[in-house]
PDB file of N, CA and C in Angstrom:
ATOM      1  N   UNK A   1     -26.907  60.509 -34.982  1.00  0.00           N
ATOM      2  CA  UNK A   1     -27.270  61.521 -35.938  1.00  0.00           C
ATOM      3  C   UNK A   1     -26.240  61.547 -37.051  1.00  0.00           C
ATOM      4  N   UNK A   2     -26.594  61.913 -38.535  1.00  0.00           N
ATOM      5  CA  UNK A   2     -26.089  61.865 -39.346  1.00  0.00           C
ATOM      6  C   UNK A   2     -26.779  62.637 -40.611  1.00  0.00           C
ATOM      7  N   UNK A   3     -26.261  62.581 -41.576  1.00  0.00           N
ATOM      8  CA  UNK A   3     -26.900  62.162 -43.289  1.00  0.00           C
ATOM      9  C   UNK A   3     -26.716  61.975 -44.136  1.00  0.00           C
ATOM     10  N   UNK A   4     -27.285  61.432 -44.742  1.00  0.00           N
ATOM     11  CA  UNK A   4     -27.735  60.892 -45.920  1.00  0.00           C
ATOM     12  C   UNK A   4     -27.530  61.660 -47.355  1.00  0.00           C
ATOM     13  N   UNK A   5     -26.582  61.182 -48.143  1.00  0.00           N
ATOM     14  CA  UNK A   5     -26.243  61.904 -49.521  1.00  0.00           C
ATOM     15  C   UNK A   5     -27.058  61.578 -50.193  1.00  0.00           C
ATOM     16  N   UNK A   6     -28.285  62.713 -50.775  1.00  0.00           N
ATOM     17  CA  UNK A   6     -29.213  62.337 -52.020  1.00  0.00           C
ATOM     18  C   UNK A   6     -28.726  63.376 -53.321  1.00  0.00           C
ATOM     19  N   UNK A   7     -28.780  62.621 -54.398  1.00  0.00           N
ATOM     20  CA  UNK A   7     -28.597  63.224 -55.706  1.00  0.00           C
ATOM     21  C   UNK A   7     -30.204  63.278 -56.296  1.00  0.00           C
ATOM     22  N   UNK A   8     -30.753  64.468 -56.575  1.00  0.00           N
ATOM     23  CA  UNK A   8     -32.027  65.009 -57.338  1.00  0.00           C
ATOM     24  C   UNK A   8     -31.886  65.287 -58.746  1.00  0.00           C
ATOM     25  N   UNK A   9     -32.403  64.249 -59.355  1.00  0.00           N
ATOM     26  CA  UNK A   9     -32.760  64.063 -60.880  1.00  0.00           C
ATOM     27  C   UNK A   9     -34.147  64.178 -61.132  1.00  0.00           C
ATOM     28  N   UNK A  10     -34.178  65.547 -62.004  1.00  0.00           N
ATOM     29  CA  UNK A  10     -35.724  65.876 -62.719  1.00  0.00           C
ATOM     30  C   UNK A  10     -35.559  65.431 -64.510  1.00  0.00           C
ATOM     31  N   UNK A  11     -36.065  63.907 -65.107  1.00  0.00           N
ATOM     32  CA  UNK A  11     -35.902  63.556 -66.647  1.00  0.00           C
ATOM     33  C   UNK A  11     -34.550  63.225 -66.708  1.00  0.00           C
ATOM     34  N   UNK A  12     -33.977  62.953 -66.150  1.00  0.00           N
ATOM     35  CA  UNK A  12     -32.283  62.474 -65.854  1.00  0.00           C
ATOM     36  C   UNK A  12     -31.644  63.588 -66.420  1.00  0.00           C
ATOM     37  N   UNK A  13     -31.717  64.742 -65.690  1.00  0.00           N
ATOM     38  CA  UNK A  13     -30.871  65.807 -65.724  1.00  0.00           C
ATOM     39  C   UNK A  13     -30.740  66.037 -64.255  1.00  0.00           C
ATOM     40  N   UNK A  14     -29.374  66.599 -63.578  1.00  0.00           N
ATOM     41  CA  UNK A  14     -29.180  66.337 -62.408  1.00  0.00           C
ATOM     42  C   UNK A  14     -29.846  68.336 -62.161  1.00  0.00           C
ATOM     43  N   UNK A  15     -30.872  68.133 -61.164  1.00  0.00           N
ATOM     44  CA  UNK A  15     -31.116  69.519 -60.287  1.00  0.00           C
ATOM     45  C   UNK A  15     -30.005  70.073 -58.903  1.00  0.00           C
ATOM     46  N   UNK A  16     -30.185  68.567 -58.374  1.00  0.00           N
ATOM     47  CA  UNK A  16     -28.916  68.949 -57.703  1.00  0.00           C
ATOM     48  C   UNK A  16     -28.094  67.956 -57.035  1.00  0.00           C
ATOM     49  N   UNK A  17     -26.970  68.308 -57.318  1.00  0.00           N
ATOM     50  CA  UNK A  17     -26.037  67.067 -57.667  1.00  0.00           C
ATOM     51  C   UNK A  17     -25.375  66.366 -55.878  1.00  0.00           C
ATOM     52  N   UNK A  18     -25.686  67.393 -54.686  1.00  0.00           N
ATOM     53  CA  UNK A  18     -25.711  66.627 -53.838  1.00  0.00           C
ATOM     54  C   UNK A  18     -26.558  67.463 -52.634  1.00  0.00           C
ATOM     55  N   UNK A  19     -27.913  66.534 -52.386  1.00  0.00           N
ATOM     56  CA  UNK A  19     -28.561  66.818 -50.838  1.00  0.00           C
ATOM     57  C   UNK A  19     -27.830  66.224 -49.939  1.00  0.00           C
ATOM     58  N   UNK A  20     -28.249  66.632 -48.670  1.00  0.00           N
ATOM     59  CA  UNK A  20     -27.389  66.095 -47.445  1.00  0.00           C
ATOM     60  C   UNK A  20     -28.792  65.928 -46.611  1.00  0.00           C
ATOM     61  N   UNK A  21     -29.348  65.194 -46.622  1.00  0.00           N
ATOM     62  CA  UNK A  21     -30.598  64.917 -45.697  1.00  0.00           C
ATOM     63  C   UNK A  21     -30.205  64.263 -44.424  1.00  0.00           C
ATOM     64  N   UNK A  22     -30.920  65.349 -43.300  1.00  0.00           N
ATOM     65  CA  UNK A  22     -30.027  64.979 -41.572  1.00  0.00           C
ATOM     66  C   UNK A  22     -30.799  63.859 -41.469  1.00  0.00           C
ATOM     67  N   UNK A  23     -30.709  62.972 -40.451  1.00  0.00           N
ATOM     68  CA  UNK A  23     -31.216  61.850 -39.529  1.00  0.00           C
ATOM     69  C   UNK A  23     -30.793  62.057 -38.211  1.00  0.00           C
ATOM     70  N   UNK A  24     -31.450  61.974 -37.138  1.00  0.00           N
ATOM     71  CA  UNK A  24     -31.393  61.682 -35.674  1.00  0.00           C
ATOM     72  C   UNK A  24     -32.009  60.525 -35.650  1.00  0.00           C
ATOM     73  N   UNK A  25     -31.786  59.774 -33.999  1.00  0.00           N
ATOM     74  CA  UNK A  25     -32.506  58.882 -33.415  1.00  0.00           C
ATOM     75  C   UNK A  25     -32.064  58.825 -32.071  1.00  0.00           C
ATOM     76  N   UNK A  26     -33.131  58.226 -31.362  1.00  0.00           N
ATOM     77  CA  UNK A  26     -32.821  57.874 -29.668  1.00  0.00           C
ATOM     78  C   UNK A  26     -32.942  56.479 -29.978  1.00  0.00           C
ATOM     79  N   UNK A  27     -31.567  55.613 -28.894  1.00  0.00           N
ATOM     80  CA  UNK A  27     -32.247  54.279 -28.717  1.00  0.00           C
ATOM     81  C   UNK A  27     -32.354  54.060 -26.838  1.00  0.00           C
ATOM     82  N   UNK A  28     -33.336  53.794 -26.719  1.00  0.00           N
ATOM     83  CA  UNK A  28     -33.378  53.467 -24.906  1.00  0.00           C
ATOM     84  C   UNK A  28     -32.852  52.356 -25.138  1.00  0.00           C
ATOM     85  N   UNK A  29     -31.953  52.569 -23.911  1.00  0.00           N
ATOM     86  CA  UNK A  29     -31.069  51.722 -23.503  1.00  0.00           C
ATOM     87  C   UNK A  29     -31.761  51.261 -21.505  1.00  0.00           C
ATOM     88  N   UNK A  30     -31.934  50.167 -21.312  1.00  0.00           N
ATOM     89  CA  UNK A  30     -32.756  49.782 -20.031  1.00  0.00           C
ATOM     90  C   UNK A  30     -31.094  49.436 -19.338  1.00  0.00           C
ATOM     91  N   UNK A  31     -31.265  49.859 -18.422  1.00  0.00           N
ATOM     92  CA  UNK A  31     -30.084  49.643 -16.818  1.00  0.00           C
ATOM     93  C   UNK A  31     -29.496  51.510 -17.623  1.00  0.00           C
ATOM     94  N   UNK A  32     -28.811  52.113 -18.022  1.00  0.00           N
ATOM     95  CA  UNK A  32     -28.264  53.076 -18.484  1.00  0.00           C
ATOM     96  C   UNK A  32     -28.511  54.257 -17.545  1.00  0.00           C
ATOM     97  N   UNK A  33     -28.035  55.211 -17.621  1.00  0.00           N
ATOM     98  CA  UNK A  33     -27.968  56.489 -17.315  1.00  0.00           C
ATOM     99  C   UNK A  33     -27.194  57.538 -17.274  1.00  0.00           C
ATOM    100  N   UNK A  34     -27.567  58.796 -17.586  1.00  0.00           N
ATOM    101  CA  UNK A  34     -26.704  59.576 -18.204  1.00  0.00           C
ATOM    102  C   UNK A  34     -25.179  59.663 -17.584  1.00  0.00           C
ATOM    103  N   UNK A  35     -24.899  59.626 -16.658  1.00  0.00           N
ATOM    104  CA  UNK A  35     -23.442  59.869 -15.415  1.00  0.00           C
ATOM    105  C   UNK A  35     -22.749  58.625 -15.657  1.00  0.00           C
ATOM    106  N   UNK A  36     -23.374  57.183 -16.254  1.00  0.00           N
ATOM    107  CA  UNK A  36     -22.676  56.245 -16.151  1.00  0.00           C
ATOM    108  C   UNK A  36     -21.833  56.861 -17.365  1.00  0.00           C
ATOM    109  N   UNK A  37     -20.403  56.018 -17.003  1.00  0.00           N
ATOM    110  CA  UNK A  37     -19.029  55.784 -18.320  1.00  0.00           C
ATOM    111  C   UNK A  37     -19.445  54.262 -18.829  1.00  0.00           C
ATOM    112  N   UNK A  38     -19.998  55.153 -20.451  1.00  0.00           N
ATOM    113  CA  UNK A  38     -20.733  53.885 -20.934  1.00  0.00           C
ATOM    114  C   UNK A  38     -19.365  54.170 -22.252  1.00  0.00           C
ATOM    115  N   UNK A  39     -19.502  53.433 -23.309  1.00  0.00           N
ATOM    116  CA  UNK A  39     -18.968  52.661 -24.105  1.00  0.00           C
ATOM    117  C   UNK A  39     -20.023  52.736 -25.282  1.00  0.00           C
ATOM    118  N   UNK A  40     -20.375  53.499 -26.257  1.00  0.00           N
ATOM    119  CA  UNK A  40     -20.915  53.988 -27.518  1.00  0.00           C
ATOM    120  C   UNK A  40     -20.319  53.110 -28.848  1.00  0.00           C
ATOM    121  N   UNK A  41     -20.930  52.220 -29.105  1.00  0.00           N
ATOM    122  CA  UNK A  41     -20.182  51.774 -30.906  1.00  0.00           C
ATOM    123  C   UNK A  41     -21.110  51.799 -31.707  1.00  0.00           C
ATOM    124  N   UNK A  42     -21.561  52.601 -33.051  1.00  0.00           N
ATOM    125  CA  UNK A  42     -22.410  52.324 -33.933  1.00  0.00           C
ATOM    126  C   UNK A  42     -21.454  51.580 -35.308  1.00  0.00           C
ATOM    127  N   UNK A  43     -22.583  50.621 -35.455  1.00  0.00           N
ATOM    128  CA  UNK A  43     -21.937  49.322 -36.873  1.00  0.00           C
ATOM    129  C   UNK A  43     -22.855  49.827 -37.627  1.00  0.00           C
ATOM    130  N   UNK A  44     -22.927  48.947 -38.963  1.00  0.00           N
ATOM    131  CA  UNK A  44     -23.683  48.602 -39.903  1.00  0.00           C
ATOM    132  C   UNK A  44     -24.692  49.760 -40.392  1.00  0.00           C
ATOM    133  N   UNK A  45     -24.208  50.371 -40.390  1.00  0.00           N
ATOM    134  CA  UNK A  45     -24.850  52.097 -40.891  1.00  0.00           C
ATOM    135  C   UNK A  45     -25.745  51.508 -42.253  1.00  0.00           C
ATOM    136  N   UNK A  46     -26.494  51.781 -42.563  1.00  0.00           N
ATOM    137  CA  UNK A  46     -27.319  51.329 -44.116  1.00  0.00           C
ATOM    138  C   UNK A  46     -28.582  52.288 -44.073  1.00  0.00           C
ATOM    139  N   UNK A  47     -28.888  52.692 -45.149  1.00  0.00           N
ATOM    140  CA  UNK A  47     -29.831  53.421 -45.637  1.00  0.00           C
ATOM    141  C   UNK A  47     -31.279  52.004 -46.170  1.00  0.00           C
ATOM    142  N   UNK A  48     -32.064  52.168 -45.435  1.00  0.00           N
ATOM    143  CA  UNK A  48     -32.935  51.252 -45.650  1.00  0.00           C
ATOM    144  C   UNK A  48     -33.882  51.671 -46.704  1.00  0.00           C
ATOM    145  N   UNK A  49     -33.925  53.195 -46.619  1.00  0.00           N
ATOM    146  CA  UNK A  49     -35.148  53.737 -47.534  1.00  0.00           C
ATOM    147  C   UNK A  49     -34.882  55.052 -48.095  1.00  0.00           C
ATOM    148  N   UNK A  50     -35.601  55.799 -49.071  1.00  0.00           N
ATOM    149  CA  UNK A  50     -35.767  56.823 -48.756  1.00  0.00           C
ATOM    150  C   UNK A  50     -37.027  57.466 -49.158  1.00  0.00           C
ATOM    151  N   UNK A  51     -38.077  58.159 -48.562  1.00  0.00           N
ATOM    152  CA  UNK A  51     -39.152  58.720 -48.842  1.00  0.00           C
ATOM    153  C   UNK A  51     -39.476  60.028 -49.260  1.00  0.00           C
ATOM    154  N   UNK A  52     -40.199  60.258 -50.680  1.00  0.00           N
ATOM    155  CA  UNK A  52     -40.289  61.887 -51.238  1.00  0.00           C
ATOM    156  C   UNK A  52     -41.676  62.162 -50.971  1.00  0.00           C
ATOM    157  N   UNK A  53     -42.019  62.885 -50.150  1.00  0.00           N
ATOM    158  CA  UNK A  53     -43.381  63.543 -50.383  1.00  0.00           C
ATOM    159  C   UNK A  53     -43.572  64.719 -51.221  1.00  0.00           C
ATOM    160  N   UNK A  54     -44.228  64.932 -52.240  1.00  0.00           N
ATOM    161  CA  UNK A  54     -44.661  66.297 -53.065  1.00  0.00           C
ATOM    162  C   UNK A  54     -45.417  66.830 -52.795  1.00  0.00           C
ATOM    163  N   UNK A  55     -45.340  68.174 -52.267  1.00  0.00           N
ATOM    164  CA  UNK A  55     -46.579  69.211 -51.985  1.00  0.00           C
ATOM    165  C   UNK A  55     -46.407  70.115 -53.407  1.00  0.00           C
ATOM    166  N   UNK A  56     -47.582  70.244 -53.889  1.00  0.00           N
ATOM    167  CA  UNK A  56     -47.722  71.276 -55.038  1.00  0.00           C
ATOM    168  C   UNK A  56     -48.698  72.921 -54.473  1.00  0.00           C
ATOM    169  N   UNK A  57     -47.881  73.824 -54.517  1.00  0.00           N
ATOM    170  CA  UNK A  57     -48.389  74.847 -54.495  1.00  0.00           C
ATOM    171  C   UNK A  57     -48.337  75.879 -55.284  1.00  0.00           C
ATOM    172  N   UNK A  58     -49.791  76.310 -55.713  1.00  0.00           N
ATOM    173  CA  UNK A  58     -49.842  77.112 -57.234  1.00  0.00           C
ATOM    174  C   UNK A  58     -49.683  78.724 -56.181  1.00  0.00           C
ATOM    175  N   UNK A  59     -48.849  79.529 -56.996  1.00  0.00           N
ATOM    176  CA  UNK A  59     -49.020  80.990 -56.165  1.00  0.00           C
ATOM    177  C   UNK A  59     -49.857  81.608 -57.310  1.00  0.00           C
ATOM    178  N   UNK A  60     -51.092  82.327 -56.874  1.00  0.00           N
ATOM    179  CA  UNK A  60     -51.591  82.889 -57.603  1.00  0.00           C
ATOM    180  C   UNK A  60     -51.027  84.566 -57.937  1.00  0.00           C
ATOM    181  N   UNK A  61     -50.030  84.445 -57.204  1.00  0.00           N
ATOM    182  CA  UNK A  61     -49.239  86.141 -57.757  1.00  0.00           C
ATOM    183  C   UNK A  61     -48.746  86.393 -58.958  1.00  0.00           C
ATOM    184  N   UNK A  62     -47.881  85.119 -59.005  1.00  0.00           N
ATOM    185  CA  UNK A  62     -46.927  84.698 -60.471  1.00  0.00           C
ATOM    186  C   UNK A  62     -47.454  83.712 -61.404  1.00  0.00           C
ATOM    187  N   UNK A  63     -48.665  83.241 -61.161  1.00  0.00           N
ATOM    188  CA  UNK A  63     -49.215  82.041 -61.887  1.00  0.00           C
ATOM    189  C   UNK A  63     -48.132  81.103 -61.626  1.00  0.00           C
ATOM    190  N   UNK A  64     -47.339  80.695 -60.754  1.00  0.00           N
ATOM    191  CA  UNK A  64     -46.809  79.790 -61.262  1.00  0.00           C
ATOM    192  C   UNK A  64     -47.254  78.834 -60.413  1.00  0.00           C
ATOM    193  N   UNK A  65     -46.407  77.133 -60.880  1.00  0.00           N
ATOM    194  CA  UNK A  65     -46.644  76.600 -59.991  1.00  0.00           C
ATOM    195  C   UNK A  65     -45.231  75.686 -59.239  1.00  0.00           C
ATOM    196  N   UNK A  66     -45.466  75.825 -57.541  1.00  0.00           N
ATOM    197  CA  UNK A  66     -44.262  75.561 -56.992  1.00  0.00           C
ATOM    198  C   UNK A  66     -43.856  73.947 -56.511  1.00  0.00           C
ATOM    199  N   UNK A  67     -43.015  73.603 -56.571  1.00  0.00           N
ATOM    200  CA  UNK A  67     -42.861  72.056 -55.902  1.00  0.00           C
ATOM    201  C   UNK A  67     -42.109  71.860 -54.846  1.00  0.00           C
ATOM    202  N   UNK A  68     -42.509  71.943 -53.205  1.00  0.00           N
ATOM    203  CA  UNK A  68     -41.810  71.331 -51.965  1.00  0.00           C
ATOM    204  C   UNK A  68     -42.060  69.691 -52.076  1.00  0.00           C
ATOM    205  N   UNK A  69     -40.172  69.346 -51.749  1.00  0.00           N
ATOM    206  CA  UNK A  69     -40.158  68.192 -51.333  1.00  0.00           C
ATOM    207  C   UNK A  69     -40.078  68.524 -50.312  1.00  0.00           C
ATOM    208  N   UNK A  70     -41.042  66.753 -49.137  1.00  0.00           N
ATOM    209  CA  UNK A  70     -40.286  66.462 -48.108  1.00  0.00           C
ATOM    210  C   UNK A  70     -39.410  65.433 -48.229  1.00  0.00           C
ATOM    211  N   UNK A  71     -37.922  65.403 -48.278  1.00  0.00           N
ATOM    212  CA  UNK A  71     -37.435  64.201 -47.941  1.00  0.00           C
ATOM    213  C   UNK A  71     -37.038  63.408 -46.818  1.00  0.00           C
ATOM    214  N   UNK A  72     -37.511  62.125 -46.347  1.00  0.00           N
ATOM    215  CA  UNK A  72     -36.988  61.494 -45.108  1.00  0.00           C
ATOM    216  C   UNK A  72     -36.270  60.214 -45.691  1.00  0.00           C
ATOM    217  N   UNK A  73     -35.425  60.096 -44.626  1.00  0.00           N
ATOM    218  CA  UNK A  73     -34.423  58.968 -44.840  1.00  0.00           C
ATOM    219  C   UNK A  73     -34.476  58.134 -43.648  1.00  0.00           C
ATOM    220  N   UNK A  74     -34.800  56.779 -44.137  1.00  0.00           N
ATOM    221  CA  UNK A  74     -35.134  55.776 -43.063  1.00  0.00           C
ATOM    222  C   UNK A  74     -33.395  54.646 -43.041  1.00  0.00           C
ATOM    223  N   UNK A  75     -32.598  55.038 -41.467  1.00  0.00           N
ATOM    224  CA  UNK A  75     -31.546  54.244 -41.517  1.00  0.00           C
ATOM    225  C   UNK A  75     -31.554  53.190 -40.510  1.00  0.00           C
ATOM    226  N   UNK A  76     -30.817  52.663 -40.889  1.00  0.00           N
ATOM    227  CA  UNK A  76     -30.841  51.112 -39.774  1.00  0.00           C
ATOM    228  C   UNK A  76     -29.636  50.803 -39.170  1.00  0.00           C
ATOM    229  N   UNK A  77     -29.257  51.170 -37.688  1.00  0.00           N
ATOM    230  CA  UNK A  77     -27.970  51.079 -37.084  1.00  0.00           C
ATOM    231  C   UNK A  77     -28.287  50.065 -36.233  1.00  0.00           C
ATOM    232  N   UNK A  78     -26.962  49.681 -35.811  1.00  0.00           N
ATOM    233  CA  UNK A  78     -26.579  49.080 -35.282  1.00  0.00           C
ATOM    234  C   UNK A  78     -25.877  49.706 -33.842  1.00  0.00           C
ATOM    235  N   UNK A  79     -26.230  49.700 -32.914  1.00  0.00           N
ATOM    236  CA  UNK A  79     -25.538  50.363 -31.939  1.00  0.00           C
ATOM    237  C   UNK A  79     -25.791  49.786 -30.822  1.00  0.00           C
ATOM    238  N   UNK A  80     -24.187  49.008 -29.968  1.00  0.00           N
ATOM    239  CA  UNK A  80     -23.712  48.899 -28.841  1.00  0.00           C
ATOM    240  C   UNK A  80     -23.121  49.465 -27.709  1.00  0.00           C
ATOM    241  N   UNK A  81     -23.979  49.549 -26.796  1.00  0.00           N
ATOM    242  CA  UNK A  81     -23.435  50.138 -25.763  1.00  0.00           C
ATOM    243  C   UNK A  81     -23.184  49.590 -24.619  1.00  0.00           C
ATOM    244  N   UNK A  82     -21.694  49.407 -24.201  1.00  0.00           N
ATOM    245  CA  UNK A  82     -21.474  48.681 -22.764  1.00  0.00           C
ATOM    246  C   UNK A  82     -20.404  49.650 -21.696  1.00  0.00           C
ATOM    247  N   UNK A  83     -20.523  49.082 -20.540  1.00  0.00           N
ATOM    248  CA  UNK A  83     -19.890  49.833 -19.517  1.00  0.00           C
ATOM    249  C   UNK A  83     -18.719  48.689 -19.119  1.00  0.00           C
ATOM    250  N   UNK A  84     -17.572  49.186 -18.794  1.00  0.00           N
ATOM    251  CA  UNK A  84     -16.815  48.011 -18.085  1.00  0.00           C
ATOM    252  C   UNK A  84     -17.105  48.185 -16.825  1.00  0.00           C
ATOM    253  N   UNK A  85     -17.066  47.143 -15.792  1.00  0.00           N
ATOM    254  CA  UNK A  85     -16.922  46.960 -14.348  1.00  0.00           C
ATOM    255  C   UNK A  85     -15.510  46.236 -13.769  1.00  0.00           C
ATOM    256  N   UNK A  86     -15.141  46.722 -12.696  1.00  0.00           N
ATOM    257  CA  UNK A  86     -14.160  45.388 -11.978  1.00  0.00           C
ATOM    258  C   UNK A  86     -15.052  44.770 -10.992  1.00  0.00           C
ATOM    259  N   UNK A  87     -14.806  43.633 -11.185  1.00  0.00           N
ATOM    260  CA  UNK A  87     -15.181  42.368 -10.410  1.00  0.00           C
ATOM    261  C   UNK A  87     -14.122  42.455  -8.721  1.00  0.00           C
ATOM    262  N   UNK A  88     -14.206  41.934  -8.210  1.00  0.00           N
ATOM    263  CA  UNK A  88     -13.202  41.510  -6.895  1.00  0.00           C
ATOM    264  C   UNK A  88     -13.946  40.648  -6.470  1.00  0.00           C
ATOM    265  N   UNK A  89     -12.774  39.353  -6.551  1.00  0.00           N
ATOM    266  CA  UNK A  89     -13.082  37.707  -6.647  1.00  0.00           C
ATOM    267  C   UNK A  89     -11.860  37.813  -5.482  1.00  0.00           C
ATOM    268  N   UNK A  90     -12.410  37.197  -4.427  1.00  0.00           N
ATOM    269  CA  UNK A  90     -11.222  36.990  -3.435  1.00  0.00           C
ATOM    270  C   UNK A  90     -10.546  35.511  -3.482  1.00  0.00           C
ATOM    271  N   UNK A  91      -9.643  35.226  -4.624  1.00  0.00           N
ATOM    272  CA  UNK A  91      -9.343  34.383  -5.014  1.00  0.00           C
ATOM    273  C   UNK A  91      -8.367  33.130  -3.804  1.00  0.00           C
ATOM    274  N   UNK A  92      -7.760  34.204  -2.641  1.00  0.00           N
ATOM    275  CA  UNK A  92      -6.797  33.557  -1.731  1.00  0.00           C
ATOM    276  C   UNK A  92      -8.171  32.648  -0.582  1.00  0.00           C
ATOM    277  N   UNK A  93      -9.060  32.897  -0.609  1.00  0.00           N
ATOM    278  CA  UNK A  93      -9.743  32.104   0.447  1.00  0.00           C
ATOM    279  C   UNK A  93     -10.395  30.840  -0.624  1.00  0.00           C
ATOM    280  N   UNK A  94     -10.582  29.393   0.550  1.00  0.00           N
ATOM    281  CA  UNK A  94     -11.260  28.248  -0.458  1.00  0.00           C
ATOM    282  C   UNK A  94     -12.343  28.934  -0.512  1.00  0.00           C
ATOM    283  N   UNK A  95     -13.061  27.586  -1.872  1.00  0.00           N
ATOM    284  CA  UNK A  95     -14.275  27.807  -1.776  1.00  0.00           C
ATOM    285  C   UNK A  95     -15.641  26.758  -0.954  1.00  0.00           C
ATOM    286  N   UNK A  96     -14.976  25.774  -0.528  1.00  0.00           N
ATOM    287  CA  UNK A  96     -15.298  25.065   0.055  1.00  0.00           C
ATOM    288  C   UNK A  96     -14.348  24.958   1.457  1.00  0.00           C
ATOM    289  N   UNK A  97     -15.307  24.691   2.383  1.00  0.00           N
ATOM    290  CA  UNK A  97     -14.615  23.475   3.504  1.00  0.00           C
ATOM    291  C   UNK A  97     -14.602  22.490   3.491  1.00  0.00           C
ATOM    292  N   UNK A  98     -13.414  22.323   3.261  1.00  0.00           N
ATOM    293  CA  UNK A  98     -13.087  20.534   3.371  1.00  0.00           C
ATOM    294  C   UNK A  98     -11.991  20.271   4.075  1.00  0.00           C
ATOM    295  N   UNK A  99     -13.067  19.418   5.188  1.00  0.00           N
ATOM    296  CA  UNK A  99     -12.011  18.751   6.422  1.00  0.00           C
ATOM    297  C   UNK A  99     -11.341  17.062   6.219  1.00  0.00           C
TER     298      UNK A  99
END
Protein backbone atom coordinates (compact mmCIF):
# COMPACT_ATOMS: atom_id res chain seq x y z
CA UNK A 1 0.00 0.00 0.00
CA UNK A 2 0.95 3.38 -0.88
CA UNK A 3 0.36 6.69 -3.12
CA UNK A 4 0.60 8.16 -5.77
CA UNK A 5 1.41 12.09 -6.12
CA UNK A 6 -1.08 13.65 -8.69
CA UNK A 7 -0.89 17.37 -9.65
CA UNK A 8 -4.61 18.66 -11.11
CA UNK A 9 -4.42 21.09 -13.95
CA UNK A 10 -7.77 22.69 -15.25
CA UNK A 11 -6.30 24.99 -18.91
CA UNK A 12 -2.80 24.78 -17.30
CA UNK A 13 -3.65 26.51 -14.23
CA UNK A 14 -2.80 24.34 -11.28
CA UNK A 15 -6.37 23.42 -9.09
CA UNK A 16 -4.41 21.53 -6.98
CA UNK A 17 -0.99 21.42 -6.69
CA UNK A 18 -0.70 18.02 -4.86
CA UNK A 19 -3.28 14.79 -4.72
CA UNK A 20 -2.11 11.86 -2.85
CA UNK A 21 -4.10 9.00 -4.47
CA UNK A 22 -3.92 5.64 -2.02
CA UNK A 23 -3.15 2.19 -3.72
CA UNK A 24 -3.43 -1.23 -1.96
CA UNK A 25 -2.80 -4.70 -3.29
CA UNK A 26 -2.68 -8.44 -2.22
CA UNK A 27 -0.15 -10.70 -3.85
CA UNK A 28 -0.80 -14.62 -3.06
CA UNK A 29 2.00 -15.99 -2.29
CA UNK A 30 1.59 -20.27 -2.72
CA UNK A 31 3.62 -22.39 0.25
CA UNK A 32 3.15 -18.97 2.68
CA UNK A 33 1.30 -18.38 5.74
CA UNK A 34 0.54 -15.93 8.04
CA UNK A 35 2.82 -17.34 11.41
CA UNK A 36 5.63 -18.11 9.00
CA UNK A 37 8.96 -15.49 9.53
CA UNK A 38 8.87 -14.54 6.00
CA UNK A 39 11.21 -11.90 4.50
CA UNK A 40 9.06 -8.89 2.62
CA UNK A 41 11.16 -6.77 -0.21
CA UNK A 42 9.23 -4.51 -2.58
CA UNK A 43 11.56 -3.20 -5.85
CA UNK A 44 10.77 -1.37 -8.81
CA UNK A 45 7.82 0.72 -7.58
CA UNK A 46 6.48 2.50 -11.07
CA UNK A 47 3.32 4.07 -11.78
CA UNK A 48 2.11 2.31 -14.90
CA UNK A 49 -1.03 4.45 -15.37
CA UNK A 50 -3.28 6.70 -14.25
CA UNK A 51 -7.12 6.72 -14.82
CA UNK A 52 -9.76 9.88 -14.52
CA UNK A 53 -13.28 9.07 -14.62
CA UNK A 54 -15.78 12.26 -14.81
CA UNK A 55 -19.11 12.12 -13.32
CA UNK A 56 -21.07 15.35 -14.10
CA UNK A 57 -23.75 16.29 -11.77
CA UNK A 58 -26.09 19.26 -12.42
CA UNK A 59 -27.79 20.27 -8.82
CA UNK A 60 -30.90 21.67 -9.65
CA UNK A 61 -30.92 23.86 -6.28
CA UNK A 62 -28.05 26.15 -7.41
CA UNK A 63 -28.23 25.59 -11.14
CA UNK A 64 -25.00 24.69 -11.05
CA UNK A 65 -23.06 22.23 -12.47
CA UNK A 66 -20.71 19.83 -10.36
CA UNK A 67 -17.57 17.71 -11.42
CA UNK A 68 -16.53 14.28 -9.34
CA UNK A 69 -13.38 12.79 -10.25
CA UNK A 70 -12.66 9.22 -9.84
CA UNK A 71 -9.04 8.82 -9.75
CA UNK A 72 -7.24 5.31 -9.89
CA UNK A 73 -3.70 4.64 -10.08
CA UNK A 74 -2.49 1.51 -11.71
CA UNK A 75 1.21 0.45 -10.03
CA UNK A 76 3.52 -2.24 -10.88
CA UNK A 77 5.69 -3.82 -7.99
CA UNK A 78 7.88 -5.88 -7.68
CA UNK A 79 7.76 -7.91 -4.55
CA UNK A 80 9.91 -10.74 -2.98
CA UNK A 81 9.21 -12.76 -0.43
CA UNK A 82 11.47 -15.46 1.17
CA UNK A 83 11.87 -17.32 4.45
CA UNK A 84 15.33 -18.55 5.59
CA UNK A 85 15.64 -22.25 6.73
CA UNK A 86 18.65 -24.26 8.36
CA UNK A 87 19.52 -27.21 6.58
CA UNK A 88 21.41 -30.08 8.85
CA UNK A 89 23.74 -31.95 6.48
CA UNK A 90 25.47 -34.53 8.63
CA UNK A 91 28.62 -33.84 7.07
CA UNK A 92 30.96 -36.35 9.55
CA UNK A 93 29.32 -39.64 8.11
CA UNK A 94 30.44 -40.96 4.24
CA UNK A 95 28.35 -40.82 1.66
CA UNK A 96 29.04 -43.87 0.20
CA UNK A 97 30.33 -47.35 1.25
CA UNK A 98 33.31 -48.14 0.02
CA UNK A 99 35.04 -51.26 0.95
Amino acid sequence: MGVVPVRLLVDDCVIYPLLEVPFQGVVECTGAEPDDETNIQKHDLHVEGIVFSPIQKYDTATCALNLHLIIKAIVKACVIVSREEILKVNAASQMCNCD
